[in-house]
N, C-alpha and C. Protein backbone atom coordinates (compact mmCIF):
# COMPACT_ATOMS: atom_id res chain seq x y z
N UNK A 1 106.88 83.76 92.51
CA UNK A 1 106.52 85.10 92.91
C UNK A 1 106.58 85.21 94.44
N UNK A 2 106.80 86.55 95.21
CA UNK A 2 107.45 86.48 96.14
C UNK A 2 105.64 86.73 97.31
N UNK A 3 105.60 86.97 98.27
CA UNK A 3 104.57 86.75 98.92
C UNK A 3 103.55 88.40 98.79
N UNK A 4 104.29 89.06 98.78
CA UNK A 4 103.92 90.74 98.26
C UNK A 4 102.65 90.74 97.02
N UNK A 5 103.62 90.01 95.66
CA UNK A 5 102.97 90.28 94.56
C UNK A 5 101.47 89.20 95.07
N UNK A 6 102.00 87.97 95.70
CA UNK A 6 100.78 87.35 95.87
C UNK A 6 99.63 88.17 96.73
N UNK A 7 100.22 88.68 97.56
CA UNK A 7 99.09 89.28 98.22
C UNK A 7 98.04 90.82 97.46
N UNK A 8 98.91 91.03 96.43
CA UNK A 8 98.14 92.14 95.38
C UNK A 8 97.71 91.45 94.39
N UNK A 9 96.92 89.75 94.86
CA UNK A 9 95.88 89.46 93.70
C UNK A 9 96.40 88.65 92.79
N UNK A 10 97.76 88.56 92.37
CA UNK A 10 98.43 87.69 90.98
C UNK A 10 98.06 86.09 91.40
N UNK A 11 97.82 86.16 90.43
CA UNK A 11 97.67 85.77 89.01
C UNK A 11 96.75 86.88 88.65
N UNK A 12 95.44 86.96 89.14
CA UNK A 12 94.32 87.49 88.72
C UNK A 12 94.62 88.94 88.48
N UNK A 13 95.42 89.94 89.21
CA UNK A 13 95.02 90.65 88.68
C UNK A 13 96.56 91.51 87.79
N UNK A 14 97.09 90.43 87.26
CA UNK A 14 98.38 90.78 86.27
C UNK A 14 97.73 91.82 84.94
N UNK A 15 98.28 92.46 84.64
CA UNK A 15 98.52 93.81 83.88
C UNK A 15 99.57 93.23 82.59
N UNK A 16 101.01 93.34 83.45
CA UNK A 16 102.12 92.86 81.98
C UNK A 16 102.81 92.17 83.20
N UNK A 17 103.88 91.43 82.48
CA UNK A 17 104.92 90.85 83.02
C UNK A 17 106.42 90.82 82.31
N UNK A 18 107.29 91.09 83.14
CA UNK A 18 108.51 92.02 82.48
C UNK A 18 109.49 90.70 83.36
N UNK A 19 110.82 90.91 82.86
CA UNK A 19 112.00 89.64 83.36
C UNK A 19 112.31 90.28 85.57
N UNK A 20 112.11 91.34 85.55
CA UNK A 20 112.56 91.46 86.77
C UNK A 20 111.33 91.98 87.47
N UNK A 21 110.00 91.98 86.82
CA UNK A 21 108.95 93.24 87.82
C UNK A 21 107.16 92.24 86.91
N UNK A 22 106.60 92.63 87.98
CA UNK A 22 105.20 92.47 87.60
C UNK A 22 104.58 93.62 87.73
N UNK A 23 103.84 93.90 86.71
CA UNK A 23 102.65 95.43 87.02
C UNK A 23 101.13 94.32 87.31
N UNK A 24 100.61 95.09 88.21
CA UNK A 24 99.34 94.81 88.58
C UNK A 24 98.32 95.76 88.96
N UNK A 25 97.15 95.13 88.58
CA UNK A 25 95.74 96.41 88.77
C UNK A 25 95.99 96.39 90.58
N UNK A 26 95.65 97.46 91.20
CA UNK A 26 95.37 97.57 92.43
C UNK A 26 93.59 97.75 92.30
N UNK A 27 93.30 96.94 93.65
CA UNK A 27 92.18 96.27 93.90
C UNK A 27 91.25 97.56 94.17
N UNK A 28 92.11 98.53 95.03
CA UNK A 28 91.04 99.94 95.40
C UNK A 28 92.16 100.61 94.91
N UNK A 29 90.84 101.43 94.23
CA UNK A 29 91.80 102.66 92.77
C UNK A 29 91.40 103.72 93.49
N UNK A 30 92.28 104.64 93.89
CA UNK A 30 92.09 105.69 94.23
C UNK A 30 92.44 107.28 93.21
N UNK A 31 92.89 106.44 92.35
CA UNK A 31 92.23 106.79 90.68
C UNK A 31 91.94 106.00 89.89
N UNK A 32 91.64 106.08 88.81
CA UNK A 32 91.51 105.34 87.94
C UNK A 32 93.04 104.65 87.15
N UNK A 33 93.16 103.88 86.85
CA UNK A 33 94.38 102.94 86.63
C UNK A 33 95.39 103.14 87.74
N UNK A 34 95.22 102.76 88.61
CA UNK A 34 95.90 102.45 89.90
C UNK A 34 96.63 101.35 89.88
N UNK A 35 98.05 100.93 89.89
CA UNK A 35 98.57 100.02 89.79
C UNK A 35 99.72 99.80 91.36
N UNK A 36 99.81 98.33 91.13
CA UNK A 36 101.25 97.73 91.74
C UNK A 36 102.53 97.73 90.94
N UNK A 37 103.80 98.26 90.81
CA UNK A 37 104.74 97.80 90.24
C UNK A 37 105.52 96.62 91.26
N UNK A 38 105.79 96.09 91.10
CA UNK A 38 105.90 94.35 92.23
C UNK A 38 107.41 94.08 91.42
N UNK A 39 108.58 94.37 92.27
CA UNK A 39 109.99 93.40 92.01
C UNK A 39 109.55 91.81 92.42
N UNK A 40 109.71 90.97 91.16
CA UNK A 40 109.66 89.83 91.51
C UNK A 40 110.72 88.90 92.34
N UNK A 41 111.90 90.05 92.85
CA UNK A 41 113.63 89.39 93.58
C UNK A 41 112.33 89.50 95.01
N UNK A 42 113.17 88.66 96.06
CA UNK A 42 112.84 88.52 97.78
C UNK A 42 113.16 89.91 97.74
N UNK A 43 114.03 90.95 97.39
CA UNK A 43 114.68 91.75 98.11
C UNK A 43 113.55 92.35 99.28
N UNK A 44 113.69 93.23 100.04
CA UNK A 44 112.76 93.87 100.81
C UNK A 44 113.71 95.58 100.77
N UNK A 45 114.58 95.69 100.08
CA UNK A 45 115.30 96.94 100.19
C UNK A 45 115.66 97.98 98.64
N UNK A 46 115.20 98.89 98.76
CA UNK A 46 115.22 98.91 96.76
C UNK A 46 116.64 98.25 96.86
N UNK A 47 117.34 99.13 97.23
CA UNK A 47 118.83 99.03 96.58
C UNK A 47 119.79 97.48 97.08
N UNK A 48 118.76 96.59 97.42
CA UNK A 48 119.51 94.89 97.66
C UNK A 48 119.16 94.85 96.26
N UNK A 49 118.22 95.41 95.09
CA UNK A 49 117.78 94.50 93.76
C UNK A 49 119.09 94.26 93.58
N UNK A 50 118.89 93.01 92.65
CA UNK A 50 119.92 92.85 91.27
C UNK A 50 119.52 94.15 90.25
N UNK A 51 121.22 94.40 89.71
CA UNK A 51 121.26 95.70 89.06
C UNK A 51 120.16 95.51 87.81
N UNK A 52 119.89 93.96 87.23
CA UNK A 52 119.45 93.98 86.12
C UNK A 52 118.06 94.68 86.17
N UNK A 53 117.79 94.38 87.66
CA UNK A 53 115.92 95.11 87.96
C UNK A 53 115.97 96.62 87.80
N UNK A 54 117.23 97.10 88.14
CA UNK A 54 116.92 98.71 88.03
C UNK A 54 117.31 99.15 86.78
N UNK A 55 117.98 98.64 86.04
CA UNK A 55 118.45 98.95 84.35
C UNK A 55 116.74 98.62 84.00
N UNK A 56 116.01 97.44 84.37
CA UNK A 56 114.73 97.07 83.30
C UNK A 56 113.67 98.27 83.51
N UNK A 57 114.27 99.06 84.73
CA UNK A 57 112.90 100.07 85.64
C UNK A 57 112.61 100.59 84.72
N UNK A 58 113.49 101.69 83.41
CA UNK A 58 113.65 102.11 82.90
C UNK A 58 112.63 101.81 81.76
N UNK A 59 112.61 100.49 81.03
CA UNK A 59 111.33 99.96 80.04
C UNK A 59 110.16 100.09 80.74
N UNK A 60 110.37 99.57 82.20
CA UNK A 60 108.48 99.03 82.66
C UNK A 60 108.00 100.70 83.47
N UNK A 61 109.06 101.46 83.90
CA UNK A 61 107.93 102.84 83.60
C UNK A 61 107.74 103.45 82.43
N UNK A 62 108.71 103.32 81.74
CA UNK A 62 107.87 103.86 80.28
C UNK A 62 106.91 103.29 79.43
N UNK A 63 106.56 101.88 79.60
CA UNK A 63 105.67 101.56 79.46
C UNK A 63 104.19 101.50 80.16
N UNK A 64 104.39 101.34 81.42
CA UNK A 64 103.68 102.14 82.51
C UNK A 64 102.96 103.65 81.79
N UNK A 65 103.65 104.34 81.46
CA UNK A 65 103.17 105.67 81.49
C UNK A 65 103.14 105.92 79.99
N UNK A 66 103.71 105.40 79.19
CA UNK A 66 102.67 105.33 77.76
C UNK A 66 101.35 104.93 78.24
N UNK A 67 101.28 103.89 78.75
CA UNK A 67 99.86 102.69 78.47
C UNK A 67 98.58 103.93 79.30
N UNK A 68 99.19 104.28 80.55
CA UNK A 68 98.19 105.45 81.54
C UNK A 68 98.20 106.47 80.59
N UNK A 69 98.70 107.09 80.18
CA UNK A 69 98.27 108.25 79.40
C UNK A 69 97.51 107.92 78.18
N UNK A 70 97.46 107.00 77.36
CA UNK A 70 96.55 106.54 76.69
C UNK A 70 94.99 106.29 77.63
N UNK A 71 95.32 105.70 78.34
CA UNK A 71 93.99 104.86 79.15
C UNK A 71 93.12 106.30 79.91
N UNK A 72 94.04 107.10 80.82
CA UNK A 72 93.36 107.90 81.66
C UNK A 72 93.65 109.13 81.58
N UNK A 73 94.85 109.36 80.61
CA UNK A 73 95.43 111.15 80.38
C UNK A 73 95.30 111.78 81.35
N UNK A 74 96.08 111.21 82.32
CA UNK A 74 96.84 111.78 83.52
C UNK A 74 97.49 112.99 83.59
N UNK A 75 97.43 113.89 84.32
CA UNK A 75 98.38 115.54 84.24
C UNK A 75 99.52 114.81 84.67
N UNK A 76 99.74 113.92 86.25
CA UNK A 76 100.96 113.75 86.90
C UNK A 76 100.71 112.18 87.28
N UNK A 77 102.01 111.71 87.43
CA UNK A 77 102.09 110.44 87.93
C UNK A 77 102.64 110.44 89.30
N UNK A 78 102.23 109.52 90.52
CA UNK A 78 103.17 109.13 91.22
C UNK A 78 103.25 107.84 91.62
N UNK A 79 104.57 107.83 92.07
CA UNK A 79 105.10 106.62 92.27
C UNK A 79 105.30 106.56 93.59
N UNK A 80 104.52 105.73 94.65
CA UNK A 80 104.78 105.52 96.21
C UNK A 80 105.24 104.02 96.57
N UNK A 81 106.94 104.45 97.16
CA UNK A 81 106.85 103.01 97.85
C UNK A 81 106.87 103.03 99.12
N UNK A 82 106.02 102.17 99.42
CA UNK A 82 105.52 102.59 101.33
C UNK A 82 105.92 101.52 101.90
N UNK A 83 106.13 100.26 101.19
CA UNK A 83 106.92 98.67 101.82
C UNK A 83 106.36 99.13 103.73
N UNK A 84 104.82 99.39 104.04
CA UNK A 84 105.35 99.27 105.49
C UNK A 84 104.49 97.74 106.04
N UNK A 85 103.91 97.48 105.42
CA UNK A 85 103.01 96.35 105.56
C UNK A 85 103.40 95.19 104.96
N UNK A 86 103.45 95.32 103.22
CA UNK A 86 103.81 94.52 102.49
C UNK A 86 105.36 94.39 102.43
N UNK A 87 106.87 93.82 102.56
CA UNK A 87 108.06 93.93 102.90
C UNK A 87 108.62 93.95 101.51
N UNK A 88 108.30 93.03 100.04
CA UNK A 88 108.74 92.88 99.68
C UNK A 88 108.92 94.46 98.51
N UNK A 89 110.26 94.28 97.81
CA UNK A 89 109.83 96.14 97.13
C UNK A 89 109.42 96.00 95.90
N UNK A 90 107.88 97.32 96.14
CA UNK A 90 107.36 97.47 95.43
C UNK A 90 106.85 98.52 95.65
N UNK A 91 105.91 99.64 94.21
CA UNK A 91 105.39 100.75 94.37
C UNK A 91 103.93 101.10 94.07
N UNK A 92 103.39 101.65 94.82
CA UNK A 92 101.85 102.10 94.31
C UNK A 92 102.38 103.21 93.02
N UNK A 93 101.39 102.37 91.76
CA UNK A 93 101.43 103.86 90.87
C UNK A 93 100.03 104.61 90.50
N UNK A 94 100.11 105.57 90.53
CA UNK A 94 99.37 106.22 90.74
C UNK A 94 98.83 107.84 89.88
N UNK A 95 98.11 107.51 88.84
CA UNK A 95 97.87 108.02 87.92
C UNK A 95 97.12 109.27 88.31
N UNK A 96 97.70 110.54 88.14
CA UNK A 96 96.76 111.75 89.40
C UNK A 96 96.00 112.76 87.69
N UNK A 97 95.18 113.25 87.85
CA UNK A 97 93.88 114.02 87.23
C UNK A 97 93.59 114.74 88.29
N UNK A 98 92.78 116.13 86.98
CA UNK A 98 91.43 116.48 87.87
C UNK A 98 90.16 116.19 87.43
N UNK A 99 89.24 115.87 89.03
CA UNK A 99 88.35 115.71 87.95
C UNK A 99 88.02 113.99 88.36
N UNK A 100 87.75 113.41 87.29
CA UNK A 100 87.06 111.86 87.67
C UNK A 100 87.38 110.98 85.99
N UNK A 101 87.78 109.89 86.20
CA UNK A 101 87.61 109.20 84.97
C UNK A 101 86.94 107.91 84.91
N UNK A 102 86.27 107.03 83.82
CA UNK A 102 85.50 106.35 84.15
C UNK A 102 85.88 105.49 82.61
N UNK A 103 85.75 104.09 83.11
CA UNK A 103 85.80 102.80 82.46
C UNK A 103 85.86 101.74 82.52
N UNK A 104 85.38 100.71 81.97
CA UNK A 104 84.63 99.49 82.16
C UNK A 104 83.81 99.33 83.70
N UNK A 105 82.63 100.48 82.99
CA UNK A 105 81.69 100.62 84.07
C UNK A 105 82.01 101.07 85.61
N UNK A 106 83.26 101.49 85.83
CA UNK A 106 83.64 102.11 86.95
C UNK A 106 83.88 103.76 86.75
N UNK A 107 83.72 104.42 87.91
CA UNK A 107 84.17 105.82 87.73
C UNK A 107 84.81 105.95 88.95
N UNK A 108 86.32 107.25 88.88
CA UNK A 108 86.92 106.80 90.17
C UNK A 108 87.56 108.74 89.94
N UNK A 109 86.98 109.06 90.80
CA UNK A 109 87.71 110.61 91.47
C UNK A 109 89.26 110.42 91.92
N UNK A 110 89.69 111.68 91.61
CA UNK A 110 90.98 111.90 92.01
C UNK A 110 90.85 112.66 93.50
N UNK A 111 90.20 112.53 94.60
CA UNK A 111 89.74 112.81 95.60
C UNK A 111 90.83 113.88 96.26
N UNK A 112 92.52 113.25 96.25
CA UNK A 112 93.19 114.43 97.20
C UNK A 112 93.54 115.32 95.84
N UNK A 113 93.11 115.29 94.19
CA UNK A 113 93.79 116.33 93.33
C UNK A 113 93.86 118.07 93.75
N UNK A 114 94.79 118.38 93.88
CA UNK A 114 96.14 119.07 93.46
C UNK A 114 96.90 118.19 94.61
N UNK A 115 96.97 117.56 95.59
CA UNK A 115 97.49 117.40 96.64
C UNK A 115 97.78 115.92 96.56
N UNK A 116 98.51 115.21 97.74
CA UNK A 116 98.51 113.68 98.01
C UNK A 116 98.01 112.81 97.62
N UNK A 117 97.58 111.83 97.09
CA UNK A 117 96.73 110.68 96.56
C UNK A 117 95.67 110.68 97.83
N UNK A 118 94.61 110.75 98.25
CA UNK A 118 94.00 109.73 98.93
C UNK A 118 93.32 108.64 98.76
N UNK A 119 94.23 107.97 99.40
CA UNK A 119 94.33 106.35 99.64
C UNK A 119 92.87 105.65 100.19
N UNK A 120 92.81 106.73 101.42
CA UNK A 120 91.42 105.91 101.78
C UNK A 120 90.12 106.09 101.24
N UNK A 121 90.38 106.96 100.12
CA UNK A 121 88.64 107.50 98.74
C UNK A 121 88.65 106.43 98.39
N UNK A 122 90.11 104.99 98.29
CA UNK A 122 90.01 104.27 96.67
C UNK A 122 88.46 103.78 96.82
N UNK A 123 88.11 103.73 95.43
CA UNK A 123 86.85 102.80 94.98
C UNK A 123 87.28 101.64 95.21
N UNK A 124 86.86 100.73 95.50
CA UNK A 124 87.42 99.48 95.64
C UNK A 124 86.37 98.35 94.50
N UNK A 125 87.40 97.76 93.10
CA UNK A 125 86.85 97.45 92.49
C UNK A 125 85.76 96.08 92.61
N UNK A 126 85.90 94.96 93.42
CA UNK A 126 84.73 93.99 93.98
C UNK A 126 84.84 93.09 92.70
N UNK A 127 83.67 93.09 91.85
CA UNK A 127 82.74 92.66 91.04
C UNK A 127 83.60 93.22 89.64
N UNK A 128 83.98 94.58 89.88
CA UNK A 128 84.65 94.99 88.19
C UNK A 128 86.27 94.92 88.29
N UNK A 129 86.74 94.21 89.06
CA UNK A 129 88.09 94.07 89.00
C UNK A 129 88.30 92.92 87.57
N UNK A 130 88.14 92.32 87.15
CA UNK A 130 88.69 91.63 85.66
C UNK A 130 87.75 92.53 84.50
N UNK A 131 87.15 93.37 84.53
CA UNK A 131 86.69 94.33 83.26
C UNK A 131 87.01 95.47 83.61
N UNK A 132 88.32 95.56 84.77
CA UNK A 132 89.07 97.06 84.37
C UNK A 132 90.19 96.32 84.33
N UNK A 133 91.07 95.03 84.64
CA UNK A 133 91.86 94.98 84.51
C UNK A 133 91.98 94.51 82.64
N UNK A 134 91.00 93.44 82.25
CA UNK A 134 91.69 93.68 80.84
C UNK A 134 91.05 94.75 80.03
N UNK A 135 90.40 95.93 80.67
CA UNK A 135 90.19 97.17 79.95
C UNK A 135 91.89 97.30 79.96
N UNK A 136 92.25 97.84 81.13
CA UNK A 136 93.48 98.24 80.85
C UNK A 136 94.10 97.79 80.86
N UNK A 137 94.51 96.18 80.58
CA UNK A 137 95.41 95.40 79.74
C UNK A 137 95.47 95.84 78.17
N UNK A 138 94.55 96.27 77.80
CA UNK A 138 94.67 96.27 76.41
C UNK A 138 95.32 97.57 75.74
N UNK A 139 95.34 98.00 77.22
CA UNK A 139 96.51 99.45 77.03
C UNK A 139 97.91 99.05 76.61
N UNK A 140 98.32 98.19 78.00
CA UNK A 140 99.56 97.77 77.95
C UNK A 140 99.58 96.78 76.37
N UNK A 141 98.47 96.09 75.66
CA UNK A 141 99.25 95.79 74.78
C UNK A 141 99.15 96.20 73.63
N UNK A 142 99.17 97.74 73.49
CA UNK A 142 98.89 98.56 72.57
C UNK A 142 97.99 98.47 71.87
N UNK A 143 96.66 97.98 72.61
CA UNK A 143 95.69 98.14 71.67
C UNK A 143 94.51 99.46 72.05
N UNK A 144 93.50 99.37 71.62
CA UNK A 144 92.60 101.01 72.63
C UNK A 144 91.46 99.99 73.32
N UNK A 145 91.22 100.42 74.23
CA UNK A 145 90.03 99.60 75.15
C UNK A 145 88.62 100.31 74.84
């Protein structure tokens, strides 16, 4: 794994794992199911991937966004890649509501809803980061949490 995904927590805080990408819980949710999508290639540029990563994009957001709409019934999704800190490519996803959702003992506002994500509301999970991540692991493996 390349130094990116390490620095968003993996091992610990893995979600699913796909042949070209890791999904991961993000540590401060600035909604509720806040994730990393993490290319596991060095690249630092979308378009250096190997083609096989952008043909797989195709499974791991739709699975992505089955599993969130089960978990948090999201109105809109977004997808931010900001690579300005972390180099290697990858995207904040970002499950947008109105309103607030709450599980495995966390509750987390959609703070900028109708507008931008804000980033700096996230809750930052501490103490409940492994009882939201396999809450919502059990999304991704089709089960209900």
């Amino acid at each position: 794994m390349n130094s990116t995904i390490e620095k968003f927590g993996y091992p610990a805080t893995l979600i699913a794992d796909f042949d070209h990408w890791v999904v991961l819980l993000r540590a401060a949710q600035p909604t509720l199911g806040s994730l990393i999508l993490a290319a596991k290639s060095d690249a630092t540029a979308f378009g250096n991937l190997p083609a096989e990563a952008h043909a797989e994009l195709k499974t791991v957001t739709a699975t992505i966004e089955a599993a969130l709409t089960k978990a948090v019934d999201y109105a809109k999704i977004n997808y931010l890649m900001l690579m300005m800190v972390d180099p290697h490519v990858h995207f904040h996803v970002i499950p947008r509501y109105e309103g607030e959702r709450s599980a495995a003992g966390v509750t987390v506002p959609d703070a900028g809803w109708p507008v931008q994500p804000d980033l700096g509301a996230a809750v930052k999970l501490d103490g409940a980061l492994d009882d939201v991540r396999d809450w919502l692991k059990g999304w991704f493996d089709g089960g209900m949490a």
